[in-house]
C-alpha atoms as a PDB file:
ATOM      1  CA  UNK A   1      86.863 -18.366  15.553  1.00  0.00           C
ATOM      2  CA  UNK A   2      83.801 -16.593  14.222  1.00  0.00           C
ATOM      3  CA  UNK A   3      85.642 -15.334  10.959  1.00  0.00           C
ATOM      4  CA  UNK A   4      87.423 -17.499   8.350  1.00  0.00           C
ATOM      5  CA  UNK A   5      91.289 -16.563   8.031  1.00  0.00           C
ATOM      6  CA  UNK A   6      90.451 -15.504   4.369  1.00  0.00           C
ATOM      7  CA  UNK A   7      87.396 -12.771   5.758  1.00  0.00           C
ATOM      8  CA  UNK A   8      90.301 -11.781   8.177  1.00  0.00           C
ATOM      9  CA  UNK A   9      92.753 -11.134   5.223  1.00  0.00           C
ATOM     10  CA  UNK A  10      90.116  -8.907   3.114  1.00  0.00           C
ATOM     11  CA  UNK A  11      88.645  -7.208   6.386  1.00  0.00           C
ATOM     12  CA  UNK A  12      92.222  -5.624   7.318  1.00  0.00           C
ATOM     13  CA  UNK A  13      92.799  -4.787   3.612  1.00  0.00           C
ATOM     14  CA  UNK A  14      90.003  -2.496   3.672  1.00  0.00           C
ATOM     15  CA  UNK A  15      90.794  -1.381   7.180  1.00  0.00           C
ATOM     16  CA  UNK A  16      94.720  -0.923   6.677  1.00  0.00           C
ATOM     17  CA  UNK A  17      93.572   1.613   3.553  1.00  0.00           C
ATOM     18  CA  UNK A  18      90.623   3.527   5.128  1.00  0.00           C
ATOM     19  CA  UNK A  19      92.195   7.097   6.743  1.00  0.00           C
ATOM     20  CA  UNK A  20      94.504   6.840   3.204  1.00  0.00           C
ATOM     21  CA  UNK A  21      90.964   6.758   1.506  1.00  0.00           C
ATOM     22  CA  UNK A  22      89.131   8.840   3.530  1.00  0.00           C
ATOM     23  CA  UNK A  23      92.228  11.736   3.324  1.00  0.00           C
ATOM     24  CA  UNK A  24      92.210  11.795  -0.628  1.00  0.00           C
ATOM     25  CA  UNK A  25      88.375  12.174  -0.652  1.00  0.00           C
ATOM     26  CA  UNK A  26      88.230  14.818   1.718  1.00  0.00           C
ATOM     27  CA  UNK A  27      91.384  16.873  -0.076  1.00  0.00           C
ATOM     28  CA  UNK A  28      89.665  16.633  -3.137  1.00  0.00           C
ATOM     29  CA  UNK A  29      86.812  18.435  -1.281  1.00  0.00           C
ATOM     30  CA  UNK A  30      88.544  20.935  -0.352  1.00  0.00           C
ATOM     31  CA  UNK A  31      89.986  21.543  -3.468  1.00  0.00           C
ATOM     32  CA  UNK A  32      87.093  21.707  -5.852  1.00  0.00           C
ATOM     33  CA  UNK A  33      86.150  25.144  -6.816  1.00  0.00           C
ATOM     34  CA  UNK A  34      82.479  25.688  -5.520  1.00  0.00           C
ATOM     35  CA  UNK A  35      80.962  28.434  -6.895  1.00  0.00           C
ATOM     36  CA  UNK A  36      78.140  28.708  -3.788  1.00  0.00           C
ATOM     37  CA  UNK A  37      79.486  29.430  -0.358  1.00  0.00           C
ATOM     38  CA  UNK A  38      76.368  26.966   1.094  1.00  0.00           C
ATOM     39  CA  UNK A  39      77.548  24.183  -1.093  1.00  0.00           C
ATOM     40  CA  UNK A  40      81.170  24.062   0.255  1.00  0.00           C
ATOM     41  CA  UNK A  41      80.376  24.769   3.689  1.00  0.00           C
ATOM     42  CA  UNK A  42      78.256  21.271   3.003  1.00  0.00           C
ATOM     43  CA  UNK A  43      81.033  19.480   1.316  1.00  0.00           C
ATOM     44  CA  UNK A  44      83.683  20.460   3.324  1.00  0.00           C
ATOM     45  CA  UNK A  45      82.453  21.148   7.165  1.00  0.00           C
ATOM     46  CA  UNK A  46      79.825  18.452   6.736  1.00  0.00           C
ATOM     47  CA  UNK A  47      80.872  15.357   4.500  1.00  0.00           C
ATOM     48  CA  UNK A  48      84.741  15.600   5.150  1.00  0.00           C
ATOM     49  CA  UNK A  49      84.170  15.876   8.823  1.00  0.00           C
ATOM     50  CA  UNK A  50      81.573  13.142   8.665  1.00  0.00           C
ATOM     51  CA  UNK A  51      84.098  10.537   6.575  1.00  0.00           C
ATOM     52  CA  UNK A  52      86.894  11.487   8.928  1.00  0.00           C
ATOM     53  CA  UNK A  53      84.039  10.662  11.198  1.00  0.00           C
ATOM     54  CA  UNK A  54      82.959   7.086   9.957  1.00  0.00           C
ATOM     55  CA  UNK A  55      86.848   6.344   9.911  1.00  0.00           C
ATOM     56  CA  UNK A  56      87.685   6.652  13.875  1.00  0.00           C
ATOM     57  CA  UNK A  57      84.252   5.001  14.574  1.00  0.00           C
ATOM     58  CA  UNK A  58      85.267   1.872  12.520  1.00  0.00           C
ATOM     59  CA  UNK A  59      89.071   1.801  14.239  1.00  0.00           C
ATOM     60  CA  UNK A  60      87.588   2.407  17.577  1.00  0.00           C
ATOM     61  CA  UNK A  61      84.998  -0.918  16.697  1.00  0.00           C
ATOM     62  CA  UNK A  62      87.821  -2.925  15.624  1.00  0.00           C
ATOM     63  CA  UNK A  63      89.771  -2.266  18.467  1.00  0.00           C
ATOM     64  CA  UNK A  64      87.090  -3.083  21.045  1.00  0.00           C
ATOM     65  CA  UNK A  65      86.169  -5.922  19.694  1.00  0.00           C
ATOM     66  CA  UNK A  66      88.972  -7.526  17.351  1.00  0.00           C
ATOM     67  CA  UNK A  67      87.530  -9.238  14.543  1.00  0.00           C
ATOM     68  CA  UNK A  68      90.502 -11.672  14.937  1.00  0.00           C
ATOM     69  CA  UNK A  69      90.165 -12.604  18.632  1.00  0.00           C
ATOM     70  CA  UNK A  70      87.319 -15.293  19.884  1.00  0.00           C
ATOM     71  CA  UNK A  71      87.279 -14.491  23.469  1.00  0.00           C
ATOM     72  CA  UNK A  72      84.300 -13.290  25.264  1.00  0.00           C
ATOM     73  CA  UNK A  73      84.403  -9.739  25.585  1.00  0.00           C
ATOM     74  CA  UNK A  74      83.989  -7.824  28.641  1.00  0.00           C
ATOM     75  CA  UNK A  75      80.400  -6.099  28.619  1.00  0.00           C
ATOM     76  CA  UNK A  76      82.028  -2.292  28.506  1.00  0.00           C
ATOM     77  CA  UNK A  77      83.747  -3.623  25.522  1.00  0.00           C
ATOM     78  CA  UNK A  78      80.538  -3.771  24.123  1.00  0.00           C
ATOM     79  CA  UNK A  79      79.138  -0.985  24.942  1.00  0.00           C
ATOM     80  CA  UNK A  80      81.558   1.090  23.953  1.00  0.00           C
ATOM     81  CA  UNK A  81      81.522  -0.741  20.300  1.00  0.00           C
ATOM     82  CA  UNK A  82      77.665  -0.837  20.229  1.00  0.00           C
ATOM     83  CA  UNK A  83      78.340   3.360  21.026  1.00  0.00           C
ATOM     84  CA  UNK A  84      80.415   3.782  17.761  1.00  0.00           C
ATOM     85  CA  UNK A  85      78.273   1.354  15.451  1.00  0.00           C
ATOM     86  CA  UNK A  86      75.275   3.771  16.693  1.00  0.00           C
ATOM     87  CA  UNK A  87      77.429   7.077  15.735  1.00  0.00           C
ATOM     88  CA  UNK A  88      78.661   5.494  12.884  1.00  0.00           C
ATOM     89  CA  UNK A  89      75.037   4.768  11.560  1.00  0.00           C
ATOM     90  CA  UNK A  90      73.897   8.351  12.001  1.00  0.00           C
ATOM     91  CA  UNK A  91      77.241   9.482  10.455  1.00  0.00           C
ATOM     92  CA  UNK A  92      76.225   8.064   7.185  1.00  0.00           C
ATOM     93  CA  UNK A  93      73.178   8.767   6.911  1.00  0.00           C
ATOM     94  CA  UNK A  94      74.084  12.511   7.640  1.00  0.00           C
ATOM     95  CA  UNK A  95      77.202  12.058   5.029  1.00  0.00           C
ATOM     96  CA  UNK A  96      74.856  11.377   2.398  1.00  0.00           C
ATOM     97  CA  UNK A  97      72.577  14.076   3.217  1.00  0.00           C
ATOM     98  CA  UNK A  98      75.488  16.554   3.332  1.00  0.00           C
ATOM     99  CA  UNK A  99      76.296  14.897  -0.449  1.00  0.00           C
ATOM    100  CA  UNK A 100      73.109  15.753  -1.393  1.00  0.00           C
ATOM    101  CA  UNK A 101      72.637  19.559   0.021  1.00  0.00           C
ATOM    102  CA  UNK A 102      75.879  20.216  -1.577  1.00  0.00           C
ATOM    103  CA  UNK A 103      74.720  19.065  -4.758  1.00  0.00           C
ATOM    104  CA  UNK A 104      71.467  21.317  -4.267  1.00  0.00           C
ATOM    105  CA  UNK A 105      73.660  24.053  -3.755  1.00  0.00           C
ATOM    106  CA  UNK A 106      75.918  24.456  -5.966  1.00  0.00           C
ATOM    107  CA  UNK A 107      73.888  23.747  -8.762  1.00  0.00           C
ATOM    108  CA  UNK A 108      70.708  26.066  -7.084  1.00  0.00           C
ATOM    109  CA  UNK A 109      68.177  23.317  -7.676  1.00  0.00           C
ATOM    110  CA  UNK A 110      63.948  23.996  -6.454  1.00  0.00           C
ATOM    111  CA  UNK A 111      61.428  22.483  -5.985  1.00  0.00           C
ATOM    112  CA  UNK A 112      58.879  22.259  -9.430  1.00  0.00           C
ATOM    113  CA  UNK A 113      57.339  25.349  -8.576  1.00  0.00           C
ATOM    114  CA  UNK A 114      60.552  27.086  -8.854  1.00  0.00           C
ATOM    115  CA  UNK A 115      60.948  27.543  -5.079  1.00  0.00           C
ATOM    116  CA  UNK A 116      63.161  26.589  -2.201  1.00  0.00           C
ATOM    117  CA  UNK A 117      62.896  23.172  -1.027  1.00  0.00           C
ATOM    118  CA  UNK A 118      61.925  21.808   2.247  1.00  0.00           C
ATOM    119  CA  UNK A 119      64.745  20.184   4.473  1.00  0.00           C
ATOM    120  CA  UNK A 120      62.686  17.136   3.840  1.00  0.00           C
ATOM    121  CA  UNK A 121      62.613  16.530   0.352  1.00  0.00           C
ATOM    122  CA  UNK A 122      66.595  16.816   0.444  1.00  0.00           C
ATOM    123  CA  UNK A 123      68.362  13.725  -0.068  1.00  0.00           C
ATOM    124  CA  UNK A 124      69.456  11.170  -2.335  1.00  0.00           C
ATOM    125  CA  UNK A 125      66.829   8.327  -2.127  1.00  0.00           C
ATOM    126  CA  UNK A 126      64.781   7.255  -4.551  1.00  0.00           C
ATOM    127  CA  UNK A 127      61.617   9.210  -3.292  1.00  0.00           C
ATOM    128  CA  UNK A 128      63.695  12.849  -3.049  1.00  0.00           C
ATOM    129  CA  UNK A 129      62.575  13.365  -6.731  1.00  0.00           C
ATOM    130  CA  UNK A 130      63.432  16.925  -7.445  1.00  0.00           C
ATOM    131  CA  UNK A 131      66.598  15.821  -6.792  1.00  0.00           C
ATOM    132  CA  UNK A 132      66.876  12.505  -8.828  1.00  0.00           C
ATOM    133  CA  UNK A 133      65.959  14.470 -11.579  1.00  0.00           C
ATOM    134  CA  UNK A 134      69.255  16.584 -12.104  1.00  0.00           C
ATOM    135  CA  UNK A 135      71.496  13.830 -11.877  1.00  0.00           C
ATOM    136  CA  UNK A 136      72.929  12.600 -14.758  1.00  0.00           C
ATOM    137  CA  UNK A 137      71.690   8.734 -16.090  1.00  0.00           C
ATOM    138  CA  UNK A 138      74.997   7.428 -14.699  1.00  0.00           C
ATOM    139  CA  UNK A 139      74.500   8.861 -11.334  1.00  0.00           C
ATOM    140  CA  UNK A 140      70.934   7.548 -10.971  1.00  0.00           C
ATOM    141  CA  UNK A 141      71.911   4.363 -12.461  1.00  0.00           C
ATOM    142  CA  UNK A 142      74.268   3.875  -9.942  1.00  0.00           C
ATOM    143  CA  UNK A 143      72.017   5.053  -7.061  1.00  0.00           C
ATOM    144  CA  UNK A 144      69.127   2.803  -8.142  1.00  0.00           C
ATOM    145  CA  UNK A 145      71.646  -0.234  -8.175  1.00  0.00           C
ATOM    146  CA  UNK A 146      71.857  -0.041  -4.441  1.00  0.00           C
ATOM    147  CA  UNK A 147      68.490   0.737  -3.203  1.00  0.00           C
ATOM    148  CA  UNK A 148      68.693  -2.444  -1.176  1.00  0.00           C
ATOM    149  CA  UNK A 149      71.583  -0.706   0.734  1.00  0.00           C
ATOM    150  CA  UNK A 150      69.741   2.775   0.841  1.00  0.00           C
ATOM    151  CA  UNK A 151      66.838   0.521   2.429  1.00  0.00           C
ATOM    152  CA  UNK A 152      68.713  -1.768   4.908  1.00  0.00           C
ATOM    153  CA  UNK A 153      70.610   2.022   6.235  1.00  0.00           C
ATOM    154  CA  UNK A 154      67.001   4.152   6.185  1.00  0.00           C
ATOM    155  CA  UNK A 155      65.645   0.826   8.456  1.00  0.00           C
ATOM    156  CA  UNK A 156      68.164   0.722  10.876  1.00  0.00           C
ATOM    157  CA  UNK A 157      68.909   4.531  10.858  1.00  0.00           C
ATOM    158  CA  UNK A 158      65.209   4.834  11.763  1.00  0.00           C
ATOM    159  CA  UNK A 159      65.120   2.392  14.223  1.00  0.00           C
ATOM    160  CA  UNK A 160      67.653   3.752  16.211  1.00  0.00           C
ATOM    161  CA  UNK A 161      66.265   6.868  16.364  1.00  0.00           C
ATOM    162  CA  UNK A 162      62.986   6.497  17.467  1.00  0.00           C
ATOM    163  CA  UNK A 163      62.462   2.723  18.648  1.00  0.00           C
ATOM    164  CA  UNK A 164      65.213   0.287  19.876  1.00  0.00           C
ATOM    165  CA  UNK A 165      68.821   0.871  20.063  1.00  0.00           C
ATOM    166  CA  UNK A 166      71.402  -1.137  18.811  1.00  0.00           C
ATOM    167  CA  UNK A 167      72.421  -3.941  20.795  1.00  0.00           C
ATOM    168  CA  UNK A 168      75.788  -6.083  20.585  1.00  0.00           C
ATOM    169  CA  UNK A 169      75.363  -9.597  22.555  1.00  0.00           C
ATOM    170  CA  UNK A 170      78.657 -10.532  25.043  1.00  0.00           C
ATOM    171  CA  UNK A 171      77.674 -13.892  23.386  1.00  0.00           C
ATOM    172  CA  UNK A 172      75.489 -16.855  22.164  1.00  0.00           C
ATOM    173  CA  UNK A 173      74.393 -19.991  23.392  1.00  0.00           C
ATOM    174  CA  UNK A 174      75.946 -22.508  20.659  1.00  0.00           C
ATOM    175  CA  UNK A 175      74.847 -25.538  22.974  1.00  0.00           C
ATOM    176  CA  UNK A 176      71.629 -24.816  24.575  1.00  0.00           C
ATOM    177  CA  UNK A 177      70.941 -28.277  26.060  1.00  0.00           C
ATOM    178  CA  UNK A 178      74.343 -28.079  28.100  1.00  0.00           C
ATOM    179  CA  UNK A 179      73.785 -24.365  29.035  1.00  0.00           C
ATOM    180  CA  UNK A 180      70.623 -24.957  30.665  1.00  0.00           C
ATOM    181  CA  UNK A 181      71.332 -28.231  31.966  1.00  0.00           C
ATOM    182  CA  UNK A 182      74.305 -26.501  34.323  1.00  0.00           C
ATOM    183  CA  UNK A 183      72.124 -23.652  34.383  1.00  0.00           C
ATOM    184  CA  UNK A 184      69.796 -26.040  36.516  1.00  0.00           C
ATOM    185  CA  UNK A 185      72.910 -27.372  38.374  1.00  0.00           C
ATOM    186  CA  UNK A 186      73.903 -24.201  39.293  1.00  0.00           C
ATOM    187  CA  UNK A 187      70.192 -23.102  40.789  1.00  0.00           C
ATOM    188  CA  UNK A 188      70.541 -26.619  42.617  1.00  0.00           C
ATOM    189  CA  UNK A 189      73.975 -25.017  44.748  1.00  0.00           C
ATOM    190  CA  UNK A 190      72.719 -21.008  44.996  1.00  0.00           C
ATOM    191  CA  UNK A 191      74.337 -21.698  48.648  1.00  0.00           C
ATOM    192  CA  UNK A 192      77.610 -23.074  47.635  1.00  0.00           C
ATOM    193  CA  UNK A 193      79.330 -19.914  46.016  1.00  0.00           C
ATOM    194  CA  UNK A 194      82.702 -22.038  44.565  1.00  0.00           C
ATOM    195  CA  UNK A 195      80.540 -24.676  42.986  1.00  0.00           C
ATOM    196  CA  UNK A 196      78.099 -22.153  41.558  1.00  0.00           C
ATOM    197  CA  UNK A 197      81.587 -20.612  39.929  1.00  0.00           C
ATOM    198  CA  UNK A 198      82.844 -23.785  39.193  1.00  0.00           C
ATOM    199  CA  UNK A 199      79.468 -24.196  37.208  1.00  0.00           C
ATOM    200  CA  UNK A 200      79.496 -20.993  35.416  1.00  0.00           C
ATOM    201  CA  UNK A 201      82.922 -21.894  34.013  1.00  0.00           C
ATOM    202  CA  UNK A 202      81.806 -24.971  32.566  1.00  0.00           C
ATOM    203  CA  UNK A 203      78.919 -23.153  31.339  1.00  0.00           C
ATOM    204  CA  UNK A 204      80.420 -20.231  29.494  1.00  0.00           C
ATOM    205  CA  UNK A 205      82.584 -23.326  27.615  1.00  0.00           C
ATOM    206  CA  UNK A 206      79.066 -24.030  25.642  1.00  0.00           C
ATOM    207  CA  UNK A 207      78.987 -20.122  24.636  1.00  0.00           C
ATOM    208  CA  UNK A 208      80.384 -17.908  21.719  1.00  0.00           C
ATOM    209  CA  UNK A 209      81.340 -14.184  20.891  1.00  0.00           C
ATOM    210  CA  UNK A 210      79.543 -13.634  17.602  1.00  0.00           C
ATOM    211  CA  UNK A 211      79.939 -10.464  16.099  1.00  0.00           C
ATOM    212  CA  UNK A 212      76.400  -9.239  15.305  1.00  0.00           C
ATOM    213  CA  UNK A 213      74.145  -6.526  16.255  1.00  0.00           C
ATOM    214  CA  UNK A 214      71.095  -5.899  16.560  1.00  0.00           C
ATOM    215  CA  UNK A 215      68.104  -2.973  17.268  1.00  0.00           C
ATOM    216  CA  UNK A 216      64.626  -5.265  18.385  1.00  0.00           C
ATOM    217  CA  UNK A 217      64.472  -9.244  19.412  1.00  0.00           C
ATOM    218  CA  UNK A 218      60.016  -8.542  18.996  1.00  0.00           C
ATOM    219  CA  UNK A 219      60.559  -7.027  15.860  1.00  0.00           C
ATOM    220  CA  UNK A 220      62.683  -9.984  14.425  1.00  0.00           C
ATOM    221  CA  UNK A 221      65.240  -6.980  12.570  1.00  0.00           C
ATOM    222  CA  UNK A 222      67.893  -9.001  11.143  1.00  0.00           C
ATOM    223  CA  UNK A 223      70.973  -9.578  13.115  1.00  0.00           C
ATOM    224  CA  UNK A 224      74.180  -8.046  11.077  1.00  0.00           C
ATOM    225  CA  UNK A 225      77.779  -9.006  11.136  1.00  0.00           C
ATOM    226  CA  UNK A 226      79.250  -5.808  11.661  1.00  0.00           C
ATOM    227  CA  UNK A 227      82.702  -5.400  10.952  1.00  0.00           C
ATOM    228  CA  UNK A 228      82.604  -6.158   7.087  1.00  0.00           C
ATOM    229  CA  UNK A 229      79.108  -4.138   7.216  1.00  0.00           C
ATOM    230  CA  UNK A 230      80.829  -0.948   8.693  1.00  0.00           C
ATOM    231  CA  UNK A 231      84.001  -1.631   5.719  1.00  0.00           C
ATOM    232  CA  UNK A 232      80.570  -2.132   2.941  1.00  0.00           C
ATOM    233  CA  UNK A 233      79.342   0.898   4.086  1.00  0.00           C
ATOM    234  CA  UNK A 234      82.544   3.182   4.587  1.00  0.00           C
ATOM    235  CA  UNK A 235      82.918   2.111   1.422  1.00  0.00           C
ATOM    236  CA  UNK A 236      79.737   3.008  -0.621  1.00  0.00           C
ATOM    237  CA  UNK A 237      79.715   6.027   1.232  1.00  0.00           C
ATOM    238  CA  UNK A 238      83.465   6.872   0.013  1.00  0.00           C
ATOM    239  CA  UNK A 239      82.303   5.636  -3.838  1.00  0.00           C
ATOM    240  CA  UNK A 240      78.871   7.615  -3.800  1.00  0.00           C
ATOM    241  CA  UNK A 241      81.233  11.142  -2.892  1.00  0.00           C
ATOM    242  CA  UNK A 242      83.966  10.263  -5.437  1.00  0.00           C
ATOM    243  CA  UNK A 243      80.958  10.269  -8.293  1.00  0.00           C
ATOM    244  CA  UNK A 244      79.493  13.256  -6.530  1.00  0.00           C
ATOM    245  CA  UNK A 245      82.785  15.000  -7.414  1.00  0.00           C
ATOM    246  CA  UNK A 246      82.469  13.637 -10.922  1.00  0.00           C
ATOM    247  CA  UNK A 247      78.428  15.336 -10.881  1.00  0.00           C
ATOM    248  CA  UNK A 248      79.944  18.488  -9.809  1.00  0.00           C
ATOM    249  CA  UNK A 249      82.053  18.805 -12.376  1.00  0.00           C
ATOM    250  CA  UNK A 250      79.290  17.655 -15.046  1.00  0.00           C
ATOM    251  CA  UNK A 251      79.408  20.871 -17.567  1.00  0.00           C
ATOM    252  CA  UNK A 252      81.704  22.626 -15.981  1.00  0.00           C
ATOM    253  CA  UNK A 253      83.644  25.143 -18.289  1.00  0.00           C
ATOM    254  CA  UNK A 254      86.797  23.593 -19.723  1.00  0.00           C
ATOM    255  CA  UNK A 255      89.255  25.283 -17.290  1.00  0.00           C
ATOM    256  CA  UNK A 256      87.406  23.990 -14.183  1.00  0.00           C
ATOM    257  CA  UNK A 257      87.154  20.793 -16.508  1.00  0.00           C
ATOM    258  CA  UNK A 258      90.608  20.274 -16.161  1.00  0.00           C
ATOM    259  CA  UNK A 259      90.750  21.074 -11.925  1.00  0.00           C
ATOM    260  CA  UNK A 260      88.642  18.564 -11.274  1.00  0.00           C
ATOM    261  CA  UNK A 261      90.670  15.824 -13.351  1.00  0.00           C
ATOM    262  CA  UNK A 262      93.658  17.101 -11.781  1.00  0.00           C
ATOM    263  CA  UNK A 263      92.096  16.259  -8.506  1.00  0.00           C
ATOM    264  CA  UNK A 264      90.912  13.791  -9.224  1.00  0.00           C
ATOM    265  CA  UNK A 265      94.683  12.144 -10.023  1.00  0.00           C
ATOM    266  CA  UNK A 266      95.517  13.048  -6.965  1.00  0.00           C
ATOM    267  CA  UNK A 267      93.020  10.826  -5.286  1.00  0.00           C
ATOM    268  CA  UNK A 268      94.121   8.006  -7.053  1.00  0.00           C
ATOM    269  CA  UNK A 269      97.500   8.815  -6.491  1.00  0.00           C
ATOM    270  CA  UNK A 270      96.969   8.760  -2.694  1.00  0.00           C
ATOM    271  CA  UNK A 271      95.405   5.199  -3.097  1.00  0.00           C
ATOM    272  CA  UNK A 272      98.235   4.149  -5.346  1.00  0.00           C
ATOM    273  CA  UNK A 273      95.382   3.147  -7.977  1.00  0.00           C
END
């Protein structure tokens, strides 16, 4: 088996609590009092939907392609999973746009020249500077701590979209000398259809399902595990919203203060935290 029992164990913890997770974040959007119309339209039609989003393409992964289960799987089965990883890509990249045009929003934020800005300076990145600059030291802190991940998501994000897509193997060669030596076998009987099958049976026994994807062989992108990578990044994109609820309310008047705490229990209630 690919996974160790112990990955296993933590992979369905994450899993079991996801829609749980994902519920409380999106109630708590749709709870907050936004003062802009824009700004909940973004938090509410665009980052709830999106979570909710990121949630059935992760269950619809897992269920393709059980993390627990070694077998080769059929080549619709990956397809289909190589389908959600793709939506679940754009999905958070889009979440964290729709975090940041909320944010924008609500709080009426320009460019330095005091006018609207372009679709293309909005985002949460390190280069959308207009933007970096309203957040508190906490919030920037925190974004700057995970560049690496803001990298590895913009790479593959852009990838996707305008070069190679995403590719998930049926499976790999773990004994290449045996493969190719019945690979030569079997070109030796082309005529003798039940010993060429008998030969591809023995041959898939030097072959294994491994759990990785992948967007260009020429470019050497890295090959990701990614069932724990789609739990990583549910769950940085469910952390990064719960401290954009904490921005929002950043000097908020005493009243709406005590809303967003309230709230804010209730999401931890729904996790049992």
């Amino acid at each position: 088996m690919f996974f160790s029992q112990k990955a296993i164990d933590e992979m369905a913890g994450g899993f079991q609590s996801m829609d749980e997770r994902s519920n409380a974040l999106v109630i708590a959007f749709a709870s907050f009092a936004f003062r802009n119309d824009r700004a909940r339209e973004f938090a509410t039609h665009g980052f709830s939907r999106r979570i909710t989003l990121l949630t059935h393409c992760i269950e619809n992964v897992f269920d393709r392609l059980p993390p627990n289960e070694d077998a080769i799987p059929t080549t619709e089965a990956c397809v289909d999973a190589a389908a959600y990883v793709q939506a679940f890509l754009f999905n958070v990249f889009g979440a964290l746009d729709n975090l940041a045009w909320t944010w924008v929003e609500e709080r009426g934020i320009k460019n330095r020249e005091g006018g609207q800005l372009k679709e293309t300076r909005v985002g949460l990145g390190k280069k959308y500077k207009e933007i970096r600059r309203t957040f508190s030291p906490q919030l920037r802190g925190y974004l700057d701590a995970h560049q690496d991940w803001f990298k590895h998501l913009a790479d593959f994000r852009h990838a996707l979209a305008h070069r190679i897509p995403l590719y998930i193997p049926r499976y790999a060669i773990v004994d290449k000398k045996s493969y190719d030596d019945l690979q030569a076998a079997k070109e030796a009987v082309i005529g003798d259809p039940q010993e060429f099958d008998r030969l591809t049976g023995e041959q898939m026994k030097h072959v294994q399902f491994q759990p990785v994807m992948v967007h260009s062989l020429s470019e050497r992108s890295p090959r990701i595990v990614f069932h724990p990578q789609m739990l990583s990044d549910f769950a940085m994109v469910e952390e990064i919203g719960r401290r954009m609820l904490v921005e929002l309310a950043r000097d908020l008047p005493a009243e709406r203060v005590g809303l967003v705490q309230r709230l804010w229990r209730r999401f931890r209630s729904a996790l049992g935290l």
